[in-house]
C-alpha atoms as a PDB file:
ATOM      1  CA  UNK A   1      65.904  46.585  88.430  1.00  0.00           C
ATOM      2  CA  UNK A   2      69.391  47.201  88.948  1.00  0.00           C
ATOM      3  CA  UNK A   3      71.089  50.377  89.587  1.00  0.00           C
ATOM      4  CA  UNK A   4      74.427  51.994  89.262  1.00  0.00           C
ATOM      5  CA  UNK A   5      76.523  54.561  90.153  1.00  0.00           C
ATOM      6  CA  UNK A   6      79.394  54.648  87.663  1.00  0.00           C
ATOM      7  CA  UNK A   7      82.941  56.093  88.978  1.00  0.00           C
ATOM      8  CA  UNK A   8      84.350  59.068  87.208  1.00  0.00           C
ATOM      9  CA  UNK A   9      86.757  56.561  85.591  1.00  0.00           C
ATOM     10  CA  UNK A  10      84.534  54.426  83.718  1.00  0.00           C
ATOM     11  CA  UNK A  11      82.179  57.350  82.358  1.00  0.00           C
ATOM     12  CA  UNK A  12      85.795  58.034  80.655  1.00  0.00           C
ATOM     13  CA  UNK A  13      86.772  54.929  80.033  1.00  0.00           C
ATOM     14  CA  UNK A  14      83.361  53.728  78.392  1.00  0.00           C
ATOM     15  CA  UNK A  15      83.843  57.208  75.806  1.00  0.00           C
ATOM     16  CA  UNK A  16      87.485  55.029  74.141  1.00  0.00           C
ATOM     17  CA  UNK A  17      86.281  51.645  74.572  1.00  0.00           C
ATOM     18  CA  UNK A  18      89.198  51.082  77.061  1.00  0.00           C
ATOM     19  CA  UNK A  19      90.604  47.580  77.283  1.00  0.00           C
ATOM     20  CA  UNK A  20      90.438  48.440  80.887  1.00  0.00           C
ATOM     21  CA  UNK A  21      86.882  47.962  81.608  1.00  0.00           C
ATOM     22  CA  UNK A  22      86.149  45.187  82.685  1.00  0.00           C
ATOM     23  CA  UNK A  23      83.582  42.499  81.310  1.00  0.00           C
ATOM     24  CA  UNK A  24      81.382  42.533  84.394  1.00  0.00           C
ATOM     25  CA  UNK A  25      81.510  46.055  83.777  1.00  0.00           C
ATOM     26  CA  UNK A  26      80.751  46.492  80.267  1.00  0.00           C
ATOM     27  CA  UNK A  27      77.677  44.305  80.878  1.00  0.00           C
ATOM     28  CA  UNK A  28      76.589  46.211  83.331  1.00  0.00           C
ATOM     29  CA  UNK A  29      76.533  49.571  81.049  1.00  0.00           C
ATOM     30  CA  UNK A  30      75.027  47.914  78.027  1.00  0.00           C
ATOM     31  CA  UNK A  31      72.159  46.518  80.425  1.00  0.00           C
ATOM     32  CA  UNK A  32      69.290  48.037  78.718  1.00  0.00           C
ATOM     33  CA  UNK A  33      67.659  47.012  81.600  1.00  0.00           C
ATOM     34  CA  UNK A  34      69.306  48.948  84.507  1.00  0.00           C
ATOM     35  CA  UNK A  35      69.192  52.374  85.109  1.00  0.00           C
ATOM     36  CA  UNK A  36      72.778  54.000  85.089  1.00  0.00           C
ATOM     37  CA  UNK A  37      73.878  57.250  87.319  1.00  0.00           C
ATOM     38  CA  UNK A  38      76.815  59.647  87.062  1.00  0.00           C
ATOM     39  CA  UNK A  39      77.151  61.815  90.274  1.00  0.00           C
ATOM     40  CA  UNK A  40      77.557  65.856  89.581  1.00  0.00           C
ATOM     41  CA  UNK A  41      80.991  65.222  91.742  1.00  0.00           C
ATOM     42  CA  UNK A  42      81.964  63.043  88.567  1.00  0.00           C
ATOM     43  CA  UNK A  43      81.486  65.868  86.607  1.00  0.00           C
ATOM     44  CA  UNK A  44      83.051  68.451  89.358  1.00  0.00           C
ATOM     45  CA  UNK A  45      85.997  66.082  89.692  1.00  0.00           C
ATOM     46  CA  UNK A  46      86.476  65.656  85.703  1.00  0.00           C
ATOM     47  CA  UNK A  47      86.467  69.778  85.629  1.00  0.00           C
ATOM     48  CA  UNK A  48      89.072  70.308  88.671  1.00  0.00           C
ATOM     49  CA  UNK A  49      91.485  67.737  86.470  1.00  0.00           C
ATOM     50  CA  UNK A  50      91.093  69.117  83.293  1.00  0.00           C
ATOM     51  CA  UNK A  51      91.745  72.697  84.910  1.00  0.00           C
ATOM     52  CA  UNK A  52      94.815  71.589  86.538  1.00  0.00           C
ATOM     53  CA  UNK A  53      96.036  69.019  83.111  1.00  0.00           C
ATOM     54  CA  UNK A  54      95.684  66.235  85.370  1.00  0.00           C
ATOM     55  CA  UNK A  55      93.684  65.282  82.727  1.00  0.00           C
ATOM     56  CA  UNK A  56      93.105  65.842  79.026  1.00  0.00           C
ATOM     57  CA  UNK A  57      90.991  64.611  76.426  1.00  0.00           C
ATOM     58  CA  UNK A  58      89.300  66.211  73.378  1.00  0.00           C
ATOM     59  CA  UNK A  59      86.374  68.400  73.733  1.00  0.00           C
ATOM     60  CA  UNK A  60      86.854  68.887  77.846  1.00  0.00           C
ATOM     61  CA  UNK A  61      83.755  69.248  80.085  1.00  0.00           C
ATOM     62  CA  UNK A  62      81.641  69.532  77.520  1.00  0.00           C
ATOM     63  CA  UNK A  63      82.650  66.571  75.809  1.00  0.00           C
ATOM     64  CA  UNK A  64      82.026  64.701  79.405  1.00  0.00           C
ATOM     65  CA  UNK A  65      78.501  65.645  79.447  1.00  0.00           C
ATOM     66  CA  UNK A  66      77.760  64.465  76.133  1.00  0.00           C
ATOM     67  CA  UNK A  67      79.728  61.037  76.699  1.00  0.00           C
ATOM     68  CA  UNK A  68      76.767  61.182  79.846  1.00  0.00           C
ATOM     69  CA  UNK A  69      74.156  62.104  77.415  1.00  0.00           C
ATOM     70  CA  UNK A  70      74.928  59.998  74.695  1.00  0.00           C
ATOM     71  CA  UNK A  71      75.202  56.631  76.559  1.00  0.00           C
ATOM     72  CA  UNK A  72      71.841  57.527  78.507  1.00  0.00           C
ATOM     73  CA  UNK A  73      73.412  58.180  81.662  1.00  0.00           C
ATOM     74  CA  UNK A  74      71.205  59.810  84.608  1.00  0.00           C
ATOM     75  CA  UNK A  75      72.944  62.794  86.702  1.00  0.00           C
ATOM     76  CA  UNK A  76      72.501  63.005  90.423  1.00  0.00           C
ATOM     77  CA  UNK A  77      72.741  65.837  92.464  1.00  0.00           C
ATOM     78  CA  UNK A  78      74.005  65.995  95.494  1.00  0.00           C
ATOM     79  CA  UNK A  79      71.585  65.758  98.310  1.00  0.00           C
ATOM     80  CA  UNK A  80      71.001  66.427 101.948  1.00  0.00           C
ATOM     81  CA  UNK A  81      71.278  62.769 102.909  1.00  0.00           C
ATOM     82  CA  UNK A  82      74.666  61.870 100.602  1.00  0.00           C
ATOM     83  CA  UNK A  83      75.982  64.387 103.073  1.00  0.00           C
ATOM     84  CA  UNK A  84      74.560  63.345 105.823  1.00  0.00           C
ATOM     85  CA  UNK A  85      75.720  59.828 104.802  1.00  0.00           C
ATOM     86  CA  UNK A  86      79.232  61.348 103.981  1.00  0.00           C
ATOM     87  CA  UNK A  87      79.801  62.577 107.274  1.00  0.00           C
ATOM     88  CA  UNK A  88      79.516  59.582 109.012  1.00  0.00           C
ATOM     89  CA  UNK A  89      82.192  57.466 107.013  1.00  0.00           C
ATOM     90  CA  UNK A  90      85.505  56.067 108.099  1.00  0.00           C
ATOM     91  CA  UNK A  91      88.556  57.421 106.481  1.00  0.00           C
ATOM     92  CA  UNK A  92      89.305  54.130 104.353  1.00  0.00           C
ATOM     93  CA  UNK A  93      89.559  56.199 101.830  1.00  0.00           C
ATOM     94  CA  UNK A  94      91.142  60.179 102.052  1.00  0.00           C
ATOM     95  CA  UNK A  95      89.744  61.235  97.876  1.00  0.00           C
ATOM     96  CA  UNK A  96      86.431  63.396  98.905  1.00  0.00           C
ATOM     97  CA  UNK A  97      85.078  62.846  95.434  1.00  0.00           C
ATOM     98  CA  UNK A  98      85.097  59.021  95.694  1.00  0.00           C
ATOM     99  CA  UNK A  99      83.780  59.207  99.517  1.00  0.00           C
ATOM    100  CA  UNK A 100      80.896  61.104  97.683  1.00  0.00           C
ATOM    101  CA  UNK A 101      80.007  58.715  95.581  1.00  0.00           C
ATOM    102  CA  UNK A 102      80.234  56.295  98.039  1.00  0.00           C
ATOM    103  CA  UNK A 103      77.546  58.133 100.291  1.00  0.00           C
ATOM    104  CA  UNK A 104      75.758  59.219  96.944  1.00  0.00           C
ATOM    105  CA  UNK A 105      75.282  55.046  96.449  1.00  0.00           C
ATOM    106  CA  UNK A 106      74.014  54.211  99.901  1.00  0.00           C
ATOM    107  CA  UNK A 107      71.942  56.717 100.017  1.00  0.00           C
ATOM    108  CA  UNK A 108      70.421  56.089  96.957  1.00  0.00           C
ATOM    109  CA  UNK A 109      70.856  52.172  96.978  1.00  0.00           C
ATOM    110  CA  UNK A 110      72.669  52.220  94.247  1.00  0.00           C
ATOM    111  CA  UNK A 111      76.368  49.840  93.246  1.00  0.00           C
ATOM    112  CA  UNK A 112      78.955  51.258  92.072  1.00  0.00           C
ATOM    113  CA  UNK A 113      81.015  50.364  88.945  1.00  0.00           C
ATOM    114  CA  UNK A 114      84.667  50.900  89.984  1.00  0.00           C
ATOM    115  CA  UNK A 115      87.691  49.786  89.723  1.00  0.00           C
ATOM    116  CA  UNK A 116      88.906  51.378  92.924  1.00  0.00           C
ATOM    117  CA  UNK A 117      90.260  49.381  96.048  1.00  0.00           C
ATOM    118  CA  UNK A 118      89.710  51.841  98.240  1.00  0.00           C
ATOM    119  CA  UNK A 119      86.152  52.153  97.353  1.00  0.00           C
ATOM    120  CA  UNK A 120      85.799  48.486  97.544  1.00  0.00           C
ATOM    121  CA  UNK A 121      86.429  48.568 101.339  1.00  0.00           C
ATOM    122  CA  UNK A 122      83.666  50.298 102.736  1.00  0.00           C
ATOM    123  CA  UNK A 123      80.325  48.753 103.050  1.00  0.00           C
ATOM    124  CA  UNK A 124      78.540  49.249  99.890  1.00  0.00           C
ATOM    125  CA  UNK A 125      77.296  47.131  96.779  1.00  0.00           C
ATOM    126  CA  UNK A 126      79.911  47.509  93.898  1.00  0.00           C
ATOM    127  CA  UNK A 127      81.035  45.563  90.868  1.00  0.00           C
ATOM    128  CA  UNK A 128      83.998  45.078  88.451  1.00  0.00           C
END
């Protein structure tokens, strides 16, 4: 069974149908077949932007956790070995929340969904 770890981006970006998700990616979420994870540093990261209008949308936080809810989405925690994980990755890239979904993803054998090139270097399953 497959499993994902969707980026902060596309939990958003799935909510208004964006033109910028990809195909591979929309599959991937429609997939009633694979189980689908948003990390609690989505969530963290989605509250830090809306408190500093970095980013706006109807409804705020809680409108984030229903878009989770709604589409079925799992949350994950963060856990002992995600840190562990975490502390033991090269700086490719310098955004803490996305390095924590990175470790979040090996740790849990997970891909990510992401559009991010910086996520794309390190050494993990991802798809777009």
């Amino acid at each position: 069974m497959n499993r994902y770890l969707l980026d902060t981006h596309v939990v958003l970006w799935i909510a208004v149908n964006s033109p910028l998700l990809s195909e591979i990616a929309k599959h991937a979420v429609l997939d009633i077949n694979a189980e689908k994870y948003v990390s609690v540093v989505s969530v963290w990261e989605t509250a830090i932007k809306l408190g500093t209008s970095k980013l706006n949308f109807d409804g705020g936080l809680p409108e984030f956790y229903k878009i989770i809810d709604d589409n079925g989405f799992k949350t994950l925690h963060i856990e002992k070995e995600h840190l562990l994980i975490l502390g033991r990755l090269p700086f490719y890239h310098k955004d803490p929340f996305d390095r924590l979904i990175v470790s979040t993803a090996l740790a849990e054998k997970m891909r990510i969904i992401t559009i991010d090139e910086n996520i794309q270097k390190y050494d993990v399953p991802w798809i777009w």
